[in-house]
C-alpha atoms as a PDB file:
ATOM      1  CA  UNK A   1       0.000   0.000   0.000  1.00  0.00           C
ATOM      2  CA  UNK A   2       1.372   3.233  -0.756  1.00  0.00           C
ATOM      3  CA  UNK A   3       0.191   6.576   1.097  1.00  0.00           C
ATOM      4  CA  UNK A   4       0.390  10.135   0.837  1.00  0.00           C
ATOM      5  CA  UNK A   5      -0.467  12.350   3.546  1.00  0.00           C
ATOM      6  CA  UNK A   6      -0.900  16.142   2.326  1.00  0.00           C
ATOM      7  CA  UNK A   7      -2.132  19.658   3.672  1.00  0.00           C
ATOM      8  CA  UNK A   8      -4.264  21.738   2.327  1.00  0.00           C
ATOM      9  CA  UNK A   9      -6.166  19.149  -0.045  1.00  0.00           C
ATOM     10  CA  UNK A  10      -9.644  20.417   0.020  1.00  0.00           C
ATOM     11  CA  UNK A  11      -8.946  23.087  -3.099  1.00  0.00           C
ATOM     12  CA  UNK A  12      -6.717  23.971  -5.649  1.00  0.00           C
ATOM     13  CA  UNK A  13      -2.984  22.488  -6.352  1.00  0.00           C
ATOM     14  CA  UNK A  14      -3.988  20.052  -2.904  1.00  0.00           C
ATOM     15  CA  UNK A  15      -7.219  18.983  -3.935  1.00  0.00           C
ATOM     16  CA  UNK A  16      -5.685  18.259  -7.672  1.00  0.00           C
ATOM     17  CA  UNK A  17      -2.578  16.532  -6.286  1.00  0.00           C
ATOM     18  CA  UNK A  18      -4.889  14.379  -3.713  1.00  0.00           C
ATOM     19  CA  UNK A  19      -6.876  13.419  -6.566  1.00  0.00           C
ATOM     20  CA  UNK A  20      -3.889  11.786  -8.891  1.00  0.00           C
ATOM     21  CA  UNK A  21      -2.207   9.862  -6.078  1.00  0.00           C
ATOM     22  CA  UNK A  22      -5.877   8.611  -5.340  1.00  0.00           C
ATOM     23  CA  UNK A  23      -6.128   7.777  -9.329  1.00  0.00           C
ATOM     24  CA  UNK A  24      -3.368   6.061  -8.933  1.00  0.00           C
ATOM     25  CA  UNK A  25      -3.824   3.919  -6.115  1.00  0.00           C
ATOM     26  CA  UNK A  26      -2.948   5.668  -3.319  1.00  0.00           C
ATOM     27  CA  UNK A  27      -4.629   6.000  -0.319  1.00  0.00           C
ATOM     28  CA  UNK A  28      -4.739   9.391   0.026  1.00  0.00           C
ATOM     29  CA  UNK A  29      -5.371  11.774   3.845  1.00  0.00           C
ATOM     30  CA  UNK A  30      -5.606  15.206   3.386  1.00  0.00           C
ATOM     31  CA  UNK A  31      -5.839  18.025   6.493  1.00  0.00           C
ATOM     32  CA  UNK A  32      -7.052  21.298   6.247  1.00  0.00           C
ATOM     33  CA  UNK A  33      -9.568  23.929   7.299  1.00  0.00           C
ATOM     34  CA  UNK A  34     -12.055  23.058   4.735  1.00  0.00           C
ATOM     35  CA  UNK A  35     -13.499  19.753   3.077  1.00  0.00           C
ATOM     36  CA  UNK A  36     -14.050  19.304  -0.340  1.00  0.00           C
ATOM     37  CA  UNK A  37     -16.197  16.001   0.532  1.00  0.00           C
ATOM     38  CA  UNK A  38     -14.392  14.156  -1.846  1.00  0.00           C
ATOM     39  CA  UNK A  39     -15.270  10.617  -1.391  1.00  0.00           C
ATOM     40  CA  UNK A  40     -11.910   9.746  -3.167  1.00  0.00           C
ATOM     41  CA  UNK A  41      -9.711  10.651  -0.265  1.00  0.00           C
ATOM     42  CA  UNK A  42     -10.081  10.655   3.484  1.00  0.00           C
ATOM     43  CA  UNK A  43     -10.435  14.162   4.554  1.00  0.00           C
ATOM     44  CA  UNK A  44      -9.371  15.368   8.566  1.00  0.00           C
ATOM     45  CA  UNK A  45     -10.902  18.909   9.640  1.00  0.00           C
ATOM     46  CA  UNK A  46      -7.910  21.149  11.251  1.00  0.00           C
ATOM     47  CA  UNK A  47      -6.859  24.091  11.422  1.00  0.00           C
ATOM     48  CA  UNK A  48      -2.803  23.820  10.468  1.00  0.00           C
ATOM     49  CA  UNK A  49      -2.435  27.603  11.631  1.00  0.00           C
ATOM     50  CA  UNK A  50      -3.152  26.547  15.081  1.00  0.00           C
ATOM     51  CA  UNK A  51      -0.241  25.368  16.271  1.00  0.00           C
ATOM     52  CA  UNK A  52      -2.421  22.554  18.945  1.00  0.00           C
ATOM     53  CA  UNK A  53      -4.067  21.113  15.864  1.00  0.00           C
ATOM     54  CA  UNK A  54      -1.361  20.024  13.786  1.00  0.00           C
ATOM     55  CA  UNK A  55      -0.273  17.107  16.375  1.00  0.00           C
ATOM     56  CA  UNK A  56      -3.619  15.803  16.769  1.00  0.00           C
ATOM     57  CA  UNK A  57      -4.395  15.712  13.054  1.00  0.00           C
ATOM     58  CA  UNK A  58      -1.310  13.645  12.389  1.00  0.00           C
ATOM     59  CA  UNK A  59      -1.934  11.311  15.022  1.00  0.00           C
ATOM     60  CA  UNK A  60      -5.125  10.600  13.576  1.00  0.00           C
ATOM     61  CA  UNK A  61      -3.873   9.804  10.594  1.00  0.00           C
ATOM     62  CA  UNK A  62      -1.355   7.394  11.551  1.00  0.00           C
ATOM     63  CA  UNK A  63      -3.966   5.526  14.321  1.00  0.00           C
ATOM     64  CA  UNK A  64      -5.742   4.381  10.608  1.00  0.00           C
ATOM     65  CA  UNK A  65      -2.454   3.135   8.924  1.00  0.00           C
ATOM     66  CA  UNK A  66      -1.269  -0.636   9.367  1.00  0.00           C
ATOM     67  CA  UNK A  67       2.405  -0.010   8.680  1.00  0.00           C
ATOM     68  CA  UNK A  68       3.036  -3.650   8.372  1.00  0.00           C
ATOM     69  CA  UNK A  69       1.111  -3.048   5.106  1.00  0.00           C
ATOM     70  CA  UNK A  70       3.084  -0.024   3.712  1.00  0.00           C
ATOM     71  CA  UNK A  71       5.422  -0.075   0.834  1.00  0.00           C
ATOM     72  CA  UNK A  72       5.334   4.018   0.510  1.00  0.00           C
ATOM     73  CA  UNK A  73       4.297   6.897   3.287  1.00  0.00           C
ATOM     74  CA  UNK A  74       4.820  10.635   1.516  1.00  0.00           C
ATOM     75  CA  UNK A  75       4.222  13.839   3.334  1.00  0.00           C
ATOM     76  CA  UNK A  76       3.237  16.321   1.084  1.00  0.00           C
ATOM     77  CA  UNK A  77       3.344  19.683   2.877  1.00  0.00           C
ATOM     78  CA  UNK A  78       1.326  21.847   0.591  1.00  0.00           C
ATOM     79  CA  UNK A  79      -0.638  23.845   2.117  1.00  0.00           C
ATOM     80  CA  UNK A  80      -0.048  27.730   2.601  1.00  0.00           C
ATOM     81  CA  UNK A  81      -0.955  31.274   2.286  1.00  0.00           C
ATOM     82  CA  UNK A  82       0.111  34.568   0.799  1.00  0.00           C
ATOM     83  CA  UNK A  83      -1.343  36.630   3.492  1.00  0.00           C
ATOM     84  CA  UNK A  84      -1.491  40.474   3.353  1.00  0.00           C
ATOM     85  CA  UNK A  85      -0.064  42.086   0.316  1.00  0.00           C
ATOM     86  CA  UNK A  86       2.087  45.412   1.463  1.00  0.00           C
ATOM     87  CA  UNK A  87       5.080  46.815   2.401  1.00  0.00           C
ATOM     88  CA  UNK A  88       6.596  45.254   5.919  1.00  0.00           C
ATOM     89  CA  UNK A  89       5.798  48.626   7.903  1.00  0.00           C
ATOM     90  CA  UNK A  90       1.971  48.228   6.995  1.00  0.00           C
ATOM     91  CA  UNK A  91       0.922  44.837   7.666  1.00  0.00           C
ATOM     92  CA  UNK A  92      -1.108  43.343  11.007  1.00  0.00           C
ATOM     93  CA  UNK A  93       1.417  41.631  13.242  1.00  0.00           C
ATOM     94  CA  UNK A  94      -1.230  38.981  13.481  1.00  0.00           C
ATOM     95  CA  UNK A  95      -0.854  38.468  10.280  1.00  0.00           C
ATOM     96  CA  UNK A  96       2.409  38.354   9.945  1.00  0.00           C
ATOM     97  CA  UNK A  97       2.464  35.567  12.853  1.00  0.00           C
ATOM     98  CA  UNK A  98      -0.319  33.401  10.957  1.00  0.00           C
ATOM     99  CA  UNK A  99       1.776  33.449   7.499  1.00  0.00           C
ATOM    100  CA  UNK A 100       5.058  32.030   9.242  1.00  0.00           C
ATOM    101  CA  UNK A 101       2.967  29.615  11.402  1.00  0.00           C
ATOM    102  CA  UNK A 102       1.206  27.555   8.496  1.00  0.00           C
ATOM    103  CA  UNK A 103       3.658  28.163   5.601  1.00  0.00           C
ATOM    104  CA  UNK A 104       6.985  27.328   7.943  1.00  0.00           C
ATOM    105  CA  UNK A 105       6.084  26.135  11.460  1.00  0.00           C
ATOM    106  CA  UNK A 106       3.240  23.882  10.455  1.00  0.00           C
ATOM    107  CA  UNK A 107       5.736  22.079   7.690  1.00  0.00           C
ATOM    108  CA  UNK A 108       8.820  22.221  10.350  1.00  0.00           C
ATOM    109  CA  UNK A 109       5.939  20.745  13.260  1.00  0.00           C
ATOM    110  CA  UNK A 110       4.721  18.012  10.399  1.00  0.00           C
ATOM    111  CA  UNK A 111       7.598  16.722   9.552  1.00  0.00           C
ATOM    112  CA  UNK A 112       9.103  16.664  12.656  1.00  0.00           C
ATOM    113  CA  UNK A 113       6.103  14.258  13.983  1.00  0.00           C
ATOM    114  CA  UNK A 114       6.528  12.410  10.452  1.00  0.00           C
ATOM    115  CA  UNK A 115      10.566  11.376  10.988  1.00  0.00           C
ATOM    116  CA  UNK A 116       9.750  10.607  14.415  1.00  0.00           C
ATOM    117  CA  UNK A 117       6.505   8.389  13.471  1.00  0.00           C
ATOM    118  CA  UNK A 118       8.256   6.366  10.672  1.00  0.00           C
ATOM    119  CA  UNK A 119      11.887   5.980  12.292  1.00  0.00           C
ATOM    120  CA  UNK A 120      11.654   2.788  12.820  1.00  0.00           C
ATOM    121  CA  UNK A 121       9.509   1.919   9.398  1.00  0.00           C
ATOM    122  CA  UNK A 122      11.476  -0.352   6.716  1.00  0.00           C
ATOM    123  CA  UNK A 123       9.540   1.387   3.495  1.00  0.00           C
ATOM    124  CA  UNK A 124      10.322   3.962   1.177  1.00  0.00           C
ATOM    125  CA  UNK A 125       9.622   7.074   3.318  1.00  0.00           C
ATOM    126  CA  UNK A 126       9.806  11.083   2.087  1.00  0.00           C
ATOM    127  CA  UNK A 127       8.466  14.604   1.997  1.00  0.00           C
ATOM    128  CA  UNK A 128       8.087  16.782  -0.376  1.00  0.00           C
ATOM    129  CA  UNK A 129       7.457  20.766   0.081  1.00  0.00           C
ATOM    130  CA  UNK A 130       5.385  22.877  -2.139  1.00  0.00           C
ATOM    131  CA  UNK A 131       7.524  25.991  -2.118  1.00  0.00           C
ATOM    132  CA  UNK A 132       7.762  29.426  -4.712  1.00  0.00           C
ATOM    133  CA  UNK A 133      10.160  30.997  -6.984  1.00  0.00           C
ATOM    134  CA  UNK A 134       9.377  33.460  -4.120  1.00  0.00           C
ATOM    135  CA  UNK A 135      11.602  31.893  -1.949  1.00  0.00           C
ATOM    136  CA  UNK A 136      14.672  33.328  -4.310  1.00  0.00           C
ATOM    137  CA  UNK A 137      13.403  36.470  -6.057  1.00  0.00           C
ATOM    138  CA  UNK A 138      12.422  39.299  -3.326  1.00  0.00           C
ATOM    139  CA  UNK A 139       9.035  40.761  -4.219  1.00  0.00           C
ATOM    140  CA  UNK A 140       8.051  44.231  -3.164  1.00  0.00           C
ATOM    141  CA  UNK A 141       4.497  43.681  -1.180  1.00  0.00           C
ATOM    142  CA  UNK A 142       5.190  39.572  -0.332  1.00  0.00           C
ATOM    143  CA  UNK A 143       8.130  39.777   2.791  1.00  0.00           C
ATOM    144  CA  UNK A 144       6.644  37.870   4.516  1.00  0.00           C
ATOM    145  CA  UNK A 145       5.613  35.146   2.069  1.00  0.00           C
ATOM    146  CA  UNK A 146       9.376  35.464   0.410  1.00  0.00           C
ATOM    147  CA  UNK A 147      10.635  34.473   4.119  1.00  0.00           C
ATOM    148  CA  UNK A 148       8.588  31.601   4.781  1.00  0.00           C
ATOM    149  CA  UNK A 149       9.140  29.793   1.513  1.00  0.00           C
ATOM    150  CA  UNK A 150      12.767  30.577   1.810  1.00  0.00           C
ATOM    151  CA  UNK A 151      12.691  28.915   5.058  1.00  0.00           C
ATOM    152  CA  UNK A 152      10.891  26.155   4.025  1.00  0.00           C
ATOM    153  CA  UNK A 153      13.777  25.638   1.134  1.00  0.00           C
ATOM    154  CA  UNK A 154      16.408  25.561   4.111  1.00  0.00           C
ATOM    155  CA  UNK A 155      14.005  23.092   6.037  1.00  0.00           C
ATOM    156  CA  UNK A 156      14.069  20.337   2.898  1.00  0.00           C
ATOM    157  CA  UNK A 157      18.077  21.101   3.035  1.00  0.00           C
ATOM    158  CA  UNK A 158      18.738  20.836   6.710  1.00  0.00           C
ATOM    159  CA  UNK A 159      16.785  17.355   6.905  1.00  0.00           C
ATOM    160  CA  UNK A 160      17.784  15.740   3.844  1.00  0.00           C
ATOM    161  CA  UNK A 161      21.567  16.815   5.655  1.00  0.00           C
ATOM    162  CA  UNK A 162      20.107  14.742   8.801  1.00  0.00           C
ATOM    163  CA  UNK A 163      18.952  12.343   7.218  1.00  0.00           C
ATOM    164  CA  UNK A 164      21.514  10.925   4.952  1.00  0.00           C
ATOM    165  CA  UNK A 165      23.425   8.518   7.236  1.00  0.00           C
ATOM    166  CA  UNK A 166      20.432   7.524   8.253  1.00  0.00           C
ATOM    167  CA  UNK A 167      19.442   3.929   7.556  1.00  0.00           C
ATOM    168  CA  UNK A 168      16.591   4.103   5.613  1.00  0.00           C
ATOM    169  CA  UNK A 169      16.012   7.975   6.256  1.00  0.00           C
ATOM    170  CA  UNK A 170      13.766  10.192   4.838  1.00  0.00           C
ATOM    171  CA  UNK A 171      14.155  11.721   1.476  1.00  0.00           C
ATOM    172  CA  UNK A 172      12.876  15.714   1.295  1.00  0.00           C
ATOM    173  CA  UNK A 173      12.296  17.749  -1.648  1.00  0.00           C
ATOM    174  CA  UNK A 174      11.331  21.210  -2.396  1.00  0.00           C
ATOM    175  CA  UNK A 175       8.963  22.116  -5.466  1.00  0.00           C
ATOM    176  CA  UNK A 176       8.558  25.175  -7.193  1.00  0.00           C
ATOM    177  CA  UNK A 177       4.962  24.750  -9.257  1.00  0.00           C
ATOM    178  CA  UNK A 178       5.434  27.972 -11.090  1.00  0.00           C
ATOM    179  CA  UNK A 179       2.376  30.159 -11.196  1.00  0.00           C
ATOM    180  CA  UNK A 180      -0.854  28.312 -11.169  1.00  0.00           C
ATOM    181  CA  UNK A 181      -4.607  29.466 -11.596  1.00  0.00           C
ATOM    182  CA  UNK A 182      -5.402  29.740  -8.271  1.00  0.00           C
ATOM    183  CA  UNK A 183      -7.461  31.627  -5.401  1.00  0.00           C
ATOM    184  CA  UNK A 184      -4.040  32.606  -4.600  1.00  0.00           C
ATOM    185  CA  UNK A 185      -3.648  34.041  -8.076  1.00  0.00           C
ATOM    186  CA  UNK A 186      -7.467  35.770  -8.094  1.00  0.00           C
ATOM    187  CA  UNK A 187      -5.955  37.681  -4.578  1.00  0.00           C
ATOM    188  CA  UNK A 188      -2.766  39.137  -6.028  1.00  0.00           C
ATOM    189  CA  UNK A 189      -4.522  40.363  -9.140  1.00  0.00           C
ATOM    190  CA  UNK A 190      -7.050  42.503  -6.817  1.00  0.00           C
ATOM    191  CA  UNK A 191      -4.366  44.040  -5.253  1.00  0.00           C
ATOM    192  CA  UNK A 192      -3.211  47.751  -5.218  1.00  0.00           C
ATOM    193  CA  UNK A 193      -0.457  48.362  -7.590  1.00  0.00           C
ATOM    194  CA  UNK A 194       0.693  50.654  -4.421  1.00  0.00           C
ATOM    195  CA  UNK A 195       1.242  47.537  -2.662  1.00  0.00           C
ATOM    196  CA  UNK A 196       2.306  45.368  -4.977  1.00  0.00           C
ATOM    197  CA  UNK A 197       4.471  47.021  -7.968  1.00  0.00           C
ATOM    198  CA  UNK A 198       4.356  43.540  -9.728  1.00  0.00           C
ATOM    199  CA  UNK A 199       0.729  42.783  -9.667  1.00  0.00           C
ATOM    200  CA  UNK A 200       0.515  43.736 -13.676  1.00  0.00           C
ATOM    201  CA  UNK A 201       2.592  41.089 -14.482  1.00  0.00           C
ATOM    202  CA  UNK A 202       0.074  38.727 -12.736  1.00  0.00           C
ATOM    203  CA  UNK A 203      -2.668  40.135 -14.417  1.00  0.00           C
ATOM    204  CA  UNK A 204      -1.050  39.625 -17.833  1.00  0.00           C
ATOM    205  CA  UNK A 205      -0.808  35.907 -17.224  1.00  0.00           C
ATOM    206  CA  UNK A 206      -3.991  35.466 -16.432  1.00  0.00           C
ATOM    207  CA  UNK A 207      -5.319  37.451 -20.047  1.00  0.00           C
ATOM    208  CA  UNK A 208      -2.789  35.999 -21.912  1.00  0.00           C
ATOM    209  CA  UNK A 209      -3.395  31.850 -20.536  1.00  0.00           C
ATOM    210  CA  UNK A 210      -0.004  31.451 -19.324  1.00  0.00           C
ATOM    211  CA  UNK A 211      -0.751  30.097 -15.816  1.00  0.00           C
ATOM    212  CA  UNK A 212      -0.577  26.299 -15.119  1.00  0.00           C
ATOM    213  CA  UNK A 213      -3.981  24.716 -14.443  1.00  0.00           C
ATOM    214  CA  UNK A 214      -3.883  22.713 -10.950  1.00  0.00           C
ATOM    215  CA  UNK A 215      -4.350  19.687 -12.512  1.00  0.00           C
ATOM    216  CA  UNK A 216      -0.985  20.213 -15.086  1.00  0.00           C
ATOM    217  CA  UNK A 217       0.879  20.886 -11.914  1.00  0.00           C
ATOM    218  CA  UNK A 218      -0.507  17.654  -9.813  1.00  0.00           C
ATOM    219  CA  UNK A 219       0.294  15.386 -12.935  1.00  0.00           C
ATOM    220  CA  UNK A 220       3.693  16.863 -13.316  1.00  0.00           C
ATOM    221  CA  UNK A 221       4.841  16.669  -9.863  1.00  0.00           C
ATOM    222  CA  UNK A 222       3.341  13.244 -10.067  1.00  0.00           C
ATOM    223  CA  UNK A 223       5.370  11.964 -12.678  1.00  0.00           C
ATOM    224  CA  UNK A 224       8.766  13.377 -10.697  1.00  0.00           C
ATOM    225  CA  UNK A 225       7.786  12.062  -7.517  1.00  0.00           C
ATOM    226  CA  UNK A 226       7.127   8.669  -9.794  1.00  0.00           C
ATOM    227  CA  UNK A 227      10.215   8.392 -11.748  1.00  0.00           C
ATOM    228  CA  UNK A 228      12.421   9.247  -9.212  1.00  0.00           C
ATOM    229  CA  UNK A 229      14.399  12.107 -10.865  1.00  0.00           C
ATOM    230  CA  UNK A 230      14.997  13.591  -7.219  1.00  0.00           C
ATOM    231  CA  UNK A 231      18.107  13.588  -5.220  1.00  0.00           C
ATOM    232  CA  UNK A 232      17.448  14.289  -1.158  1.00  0.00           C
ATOM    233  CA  UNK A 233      17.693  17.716  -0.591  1.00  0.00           C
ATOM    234  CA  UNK A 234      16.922  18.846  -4.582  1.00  0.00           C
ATOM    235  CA  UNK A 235      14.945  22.379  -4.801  1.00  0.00           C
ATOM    236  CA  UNK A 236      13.068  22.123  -8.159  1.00  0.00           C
ATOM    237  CA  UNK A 237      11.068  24.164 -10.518  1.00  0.00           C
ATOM    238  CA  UNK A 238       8.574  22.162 -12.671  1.00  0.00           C
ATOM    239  CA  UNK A 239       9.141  24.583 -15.529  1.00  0.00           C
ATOM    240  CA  UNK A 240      12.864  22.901 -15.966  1.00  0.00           C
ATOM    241  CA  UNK A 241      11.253  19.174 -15.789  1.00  0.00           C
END
């Protein structure tokens, strides 16, 4: 049995991505806030910016797995938010906090619990991380976004660096899905060009079709995960594969 555990699969790249592992075979859990009542997948209500709920959501998870039946166990840590669009100086502390909590802590938290979980597991065992170009390119308006995926990219580094002489470790990658027609993407176009000097460029890949549908993404990142092409501790962009 193979199994992929991923956040954020009620909508968009999640909800696509839970659907082709479930296509192909996979039984598939997805956490987050919402539920797309999918009766393909097994869906667990939490709230991954609440810090109390990640825990409980995992454990959940892995009180319905036999792992004497496992041949695969992914963690796909997807889910994730822009948050406010402005300068540093004029965005809501709270905000701020709630950004670095699900797009950082929540993946640091996850796969923390995951290692310790499936230490002793003899199956093929890894976790991937949706990240952004955003993570490399500073954007005026997205600081706090451009932090947390940065971080994230140092996250898959520093554990694939644990892991290696490891026995049977964990392998961790880092994605890049390029820019995708998303809710995400219907945010950033609404925004003031005041606080976000880019946001023309966004709305000129929406009018001229040049943003990846959800689905092109999940069978892409599919057919890496698939074939293997990934070294532990890679940082991809799908638009090179």
């Amino acid at each position: 049995m193979n199994i992929l555990i991923i956040t954020g699969g009620s909508k968009g790249i999640g909800k696509a991505l839970a659907e082709k592992y479930t296509s192909e075979k996979y039984h598939v859990f997805s956490i987050a806030r919402s539920l797309s009542n999918s009766e393909k997948f097994t869906e667990i209500k939490a709230d991954l910016s609440a810090i109390k709920e990640v825990p409980k959501a995992l454990k959940s998870i892995f009180n319905q797995i036999d792992k004497e039946r496992i041949s695969s166990i992914t963690l796909l840590n997807n889910a994730g938010r822009l948050g406010e669009i402005s300068t540093l100086e004029n965005l809501d502390p709270e905000d701020i906090a709630k950004s670095i909590q699900l797009n950082t802590t929540t993946p640091l938290v996850l796969s923390n619990l995951f290692i310790k979980e499936t230490q002793n597991w003899n199956c093929k065992k890894q976790i991937i991380n949706i990240s952004s170009g955003a993570a490399t390119k500073p954007y005026e308006g997205w600081s706090v976004y451009c932090t947390s995926k940065a971080a994230l990219d140092m996250t898959t580094k520093a554990i694939a660096a644990e892991q290696s002489e490891i026995e049977n470790g964990v392998k961790c990658v880092a994605i890049y899905p390029g820019v995708v027609d998303t809710n995400m993407q219907n945010q950033i176009r609404k925004t003031n060009k005041a606080d976000f000097k880019n946001v023309q460029r966004f709305k000129d890949l929406k009018e001229n079709n040049e943003l990846y549908s959800s689905e092109f993404v999940a069978e892409k990142i599919y057919s890496i995960d698939i074939e293997n092409q990934l070294q532990s501790g890679d940082i991809i962009d799908i638009r090179n594969f």
